[in-house]
C-alpha atoms as a PDB file:
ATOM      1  CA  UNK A   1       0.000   0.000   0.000  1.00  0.00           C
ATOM      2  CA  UNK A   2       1.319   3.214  -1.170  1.00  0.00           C
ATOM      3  CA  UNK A   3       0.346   6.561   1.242  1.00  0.00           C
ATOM      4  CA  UNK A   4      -0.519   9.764   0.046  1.00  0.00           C
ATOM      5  CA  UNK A   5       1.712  12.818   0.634  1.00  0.00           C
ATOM      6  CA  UNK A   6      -1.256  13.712   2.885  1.00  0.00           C
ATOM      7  CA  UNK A   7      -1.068  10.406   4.784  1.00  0.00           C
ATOM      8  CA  UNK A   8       2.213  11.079   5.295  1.00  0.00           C
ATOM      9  CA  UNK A   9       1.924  14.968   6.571  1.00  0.00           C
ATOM     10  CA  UNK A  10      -0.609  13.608   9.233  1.00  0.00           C
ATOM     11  CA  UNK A  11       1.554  10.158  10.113  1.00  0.00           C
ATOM     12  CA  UNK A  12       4.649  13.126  10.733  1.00  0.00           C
ATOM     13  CA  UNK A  13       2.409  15.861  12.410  1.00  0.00           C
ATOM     14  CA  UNK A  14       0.740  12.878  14.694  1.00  0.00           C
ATOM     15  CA  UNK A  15       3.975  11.156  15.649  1.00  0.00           C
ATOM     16  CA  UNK A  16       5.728  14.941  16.537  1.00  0.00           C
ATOM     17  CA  UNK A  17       2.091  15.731  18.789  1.00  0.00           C
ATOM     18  CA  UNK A  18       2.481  12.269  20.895  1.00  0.00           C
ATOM     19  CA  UNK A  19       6.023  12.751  21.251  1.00  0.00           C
ATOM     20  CA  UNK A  20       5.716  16.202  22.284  1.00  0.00           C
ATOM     21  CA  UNK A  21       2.967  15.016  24.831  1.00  0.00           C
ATOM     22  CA  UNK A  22       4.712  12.402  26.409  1.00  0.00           C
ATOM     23  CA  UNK A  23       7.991  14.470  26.846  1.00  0.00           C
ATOM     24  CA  UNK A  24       6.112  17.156  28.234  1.00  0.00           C
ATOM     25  CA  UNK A  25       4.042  14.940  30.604  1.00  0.00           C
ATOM     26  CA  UNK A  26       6.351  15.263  33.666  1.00  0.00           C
ATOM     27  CA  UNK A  27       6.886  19.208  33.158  1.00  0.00           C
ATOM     28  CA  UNK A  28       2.683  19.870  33.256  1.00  0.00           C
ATOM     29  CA  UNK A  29       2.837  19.154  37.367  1.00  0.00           C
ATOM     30  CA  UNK A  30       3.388  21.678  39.852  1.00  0.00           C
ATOM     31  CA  UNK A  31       4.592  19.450  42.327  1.00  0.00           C
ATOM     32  CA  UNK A  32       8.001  17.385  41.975  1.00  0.00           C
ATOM     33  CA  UNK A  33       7.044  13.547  41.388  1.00  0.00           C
ATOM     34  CA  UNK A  34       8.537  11.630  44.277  1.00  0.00           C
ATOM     35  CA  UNK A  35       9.232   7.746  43.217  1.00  0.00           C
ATOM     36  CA  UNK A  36       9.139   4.751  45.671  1.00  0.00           C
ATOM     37  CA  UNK A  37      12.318   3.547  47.285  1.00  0.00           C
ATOM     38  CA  UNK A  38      11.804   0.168  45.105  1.00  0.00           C
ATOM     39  CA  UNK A  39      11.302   2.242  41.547  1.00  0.00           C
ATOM     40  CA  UNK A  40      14.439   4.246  42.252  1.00  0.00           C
ATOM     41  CA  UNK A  41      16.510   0.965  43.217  1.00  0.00           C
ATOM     42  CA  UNK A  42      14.952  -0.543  40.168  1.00  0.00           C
ATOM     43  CA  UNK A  43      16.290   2.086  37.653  1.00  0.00           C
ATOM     44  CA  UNK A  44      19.685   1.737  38.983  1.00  0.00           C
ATOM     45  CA  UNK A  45      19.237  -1.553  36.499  1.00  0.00           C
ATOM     46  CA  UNK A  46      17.719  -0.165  33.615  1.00  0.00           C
ATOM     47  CA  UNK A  47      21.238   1.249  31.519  1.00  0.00           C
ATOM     48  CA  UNK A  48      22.473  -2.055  32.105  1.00  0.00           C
ATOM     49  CA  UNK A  49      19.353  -4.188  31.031  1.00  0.00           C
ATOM     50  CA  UNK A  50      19.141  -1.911  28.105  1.00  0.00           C
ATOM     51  CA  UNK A  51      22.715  -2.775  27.331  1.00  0.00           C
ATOM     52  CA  UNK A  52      22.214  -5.887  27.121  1.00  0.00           C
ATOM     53  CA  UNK A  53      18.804  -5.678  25.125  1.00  0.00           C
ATOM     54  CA  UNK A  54      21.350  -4.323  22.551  1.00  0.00           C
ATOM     55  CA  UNK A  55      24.190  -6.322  22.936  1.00  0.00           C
ATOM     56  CA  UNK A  56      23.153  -9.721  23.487  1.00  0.00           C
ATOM     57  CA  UNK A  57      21.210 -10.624  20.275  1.00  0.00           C
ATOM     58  CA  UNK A  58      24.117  -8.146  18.376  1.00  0.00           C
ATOM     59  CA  UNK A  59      26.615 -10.817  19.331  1.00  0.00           C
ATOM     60  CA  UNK A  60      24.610 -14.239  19.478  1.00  0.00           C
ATOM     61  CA  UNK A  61      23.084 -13.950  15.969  1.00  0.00           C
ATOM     62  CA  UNK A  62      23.884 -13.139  12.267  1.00  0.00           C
ATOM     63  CA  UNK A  63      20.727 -12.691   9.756  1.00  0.00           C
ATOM     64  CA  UNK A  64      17.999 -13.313  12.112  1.00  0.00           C
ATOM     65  CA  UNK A  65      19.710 -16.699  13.066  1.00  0.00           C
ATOM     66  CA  UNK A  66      22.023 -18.107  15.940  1.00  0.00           C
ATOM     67  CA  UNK A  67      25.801 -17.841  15.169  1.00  0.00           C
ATOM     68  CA  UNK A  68      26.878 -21.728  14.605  1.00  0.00           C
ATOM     69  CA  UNK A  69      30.531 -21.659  14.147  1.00  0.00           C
ATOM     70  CA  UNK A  70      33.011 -20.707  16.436  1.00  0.00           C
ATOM     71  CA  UNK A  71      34.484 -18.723  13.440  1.00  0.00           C
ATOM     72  CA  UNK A  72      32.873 -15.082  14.886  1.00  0.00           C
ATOM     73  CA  UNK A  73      35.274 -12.696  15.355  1.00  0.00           C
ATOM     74  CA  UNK A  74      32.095 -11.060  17.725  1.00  0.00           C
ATOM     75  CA  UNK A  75      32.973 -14.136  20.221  1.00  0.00           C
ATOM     76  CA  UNK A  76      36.218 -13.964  20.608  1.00  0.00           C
ATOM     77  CA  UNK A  77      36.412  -9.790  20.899  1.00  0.00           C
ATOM     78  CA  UNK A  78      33.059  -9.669  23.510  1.00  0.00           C
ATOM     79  CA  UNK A  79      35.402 -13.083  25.622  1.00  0.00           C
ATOM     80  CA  UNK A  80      38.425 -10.667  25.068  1.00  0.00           C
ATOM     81  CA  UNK A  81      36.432  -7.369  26.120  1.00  0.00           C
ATOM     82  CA  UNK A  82      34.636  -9.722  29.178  1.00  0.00           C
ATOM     83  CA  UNK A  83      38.389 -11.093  30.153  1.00  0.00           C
ATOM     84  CA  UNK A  84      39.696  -7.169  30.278  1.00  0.00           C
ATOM     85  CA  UNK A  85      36.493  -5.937  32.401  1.00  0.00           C
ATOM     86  CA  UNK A  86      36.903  -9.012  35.172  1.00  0.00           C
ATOM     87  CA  UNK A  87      40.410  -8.151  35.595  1.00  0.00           C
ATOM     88  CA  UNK A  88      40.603  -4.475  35.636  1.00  0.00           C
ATOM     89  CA  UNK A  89      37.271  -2.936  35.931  1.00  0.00           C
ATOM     90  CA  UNK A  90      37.937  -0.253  33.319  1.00  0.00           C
ATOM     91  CA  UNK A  91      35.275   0.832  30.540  1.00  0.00           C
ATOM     92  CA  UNK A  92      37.750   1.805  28.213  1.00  0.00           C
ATOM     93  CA  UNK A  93      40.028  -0.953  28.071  1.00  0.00           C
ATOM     94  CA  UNK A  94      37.627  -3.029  27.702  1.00  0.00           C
ATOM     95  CA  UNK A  95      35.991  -1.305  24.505  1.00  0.00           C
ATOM     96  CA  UNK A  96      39.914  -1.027  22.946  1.00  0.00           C
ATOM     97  CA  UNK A  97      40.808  -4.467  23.652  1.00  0.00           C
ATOM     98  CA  UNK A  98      37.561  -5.480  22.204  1.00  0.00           C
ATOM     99  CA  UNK A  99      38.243  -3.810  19.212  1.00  0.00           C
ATOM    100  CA  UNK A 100      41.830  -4.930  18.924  1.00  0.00           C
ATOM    101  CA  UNK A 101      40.895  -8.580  18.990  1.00  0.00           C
ATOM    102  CA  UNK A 102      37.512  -7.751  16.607  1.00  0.00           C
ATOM    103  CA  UNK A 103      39.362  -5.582  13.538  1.00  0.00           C
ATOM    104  CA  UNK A 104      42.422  -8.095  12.959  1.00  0.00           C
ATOM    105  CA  UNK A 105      39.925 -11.267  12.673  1.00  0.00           C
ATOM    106  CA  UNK A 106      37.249  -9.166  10.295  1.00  0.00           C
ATOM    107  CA  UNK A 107      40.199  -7.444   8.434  1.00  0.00           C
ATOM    108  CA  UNK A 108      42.935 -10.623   7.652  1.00  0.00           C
ATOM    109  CA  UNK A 109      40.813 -13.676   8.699  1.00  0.00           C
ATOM    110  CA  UNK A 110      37.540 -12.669   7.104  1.00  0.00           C
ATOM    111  CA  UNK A 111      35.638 -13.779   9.634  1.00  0.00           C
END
């Protein structure tokens, strides 16, 4: 089905109204918005969970379908990245080593 140039003006101008509106939601109280003690310790969690929302499938599948061969460069560099991270604790190293075990087995092995 092919949409109008008017379908698509009022798919555009209804998408930027319900994102303005839910943006804007918390700012329309007068009062601050106090969250329970269990919310708050729950959203310490949520960058991480999202993380690994993003990360997991990223590295576990190719093409909508598990990886099957140890031949992933994306294995060894996130067991590299993991090693780096358990023994240091440090954000950075961990993305650099990552990378420097990830670019030499795309580049040269093709993997």
């Amino acid at each position: 089905m092919i949409m109008s140039n008017w379908d698509v003006f009022i798919t555009i101008v209804g998408l930027a109204a319900i994102t303005v509106f839910t943006r804007s939601f918390f700012l329309l109280s007068d009062r601050e918005l106090v969250l329970p003690d269990w919310v708050r310790r729950g959203l310490r969690y949520a960058p991480l969970a999202a993380l690994a929302a993003v990360l997991v499938p990223e590295v576990v599948m190719s093409q909508g379908h598990l990886v099957d061969t140890w031949k992933d460069a994306r294995i060894f560099a996130v067991a590299a990245g993991t090693g780096y991270f358990i023994w240091r604790r440090g954000i950075l190293g961990t993305i650099l080593i990552g990378m420097a075990v990830l670019v030499p087995l795309r580049l040269w092995l093709g993997w």
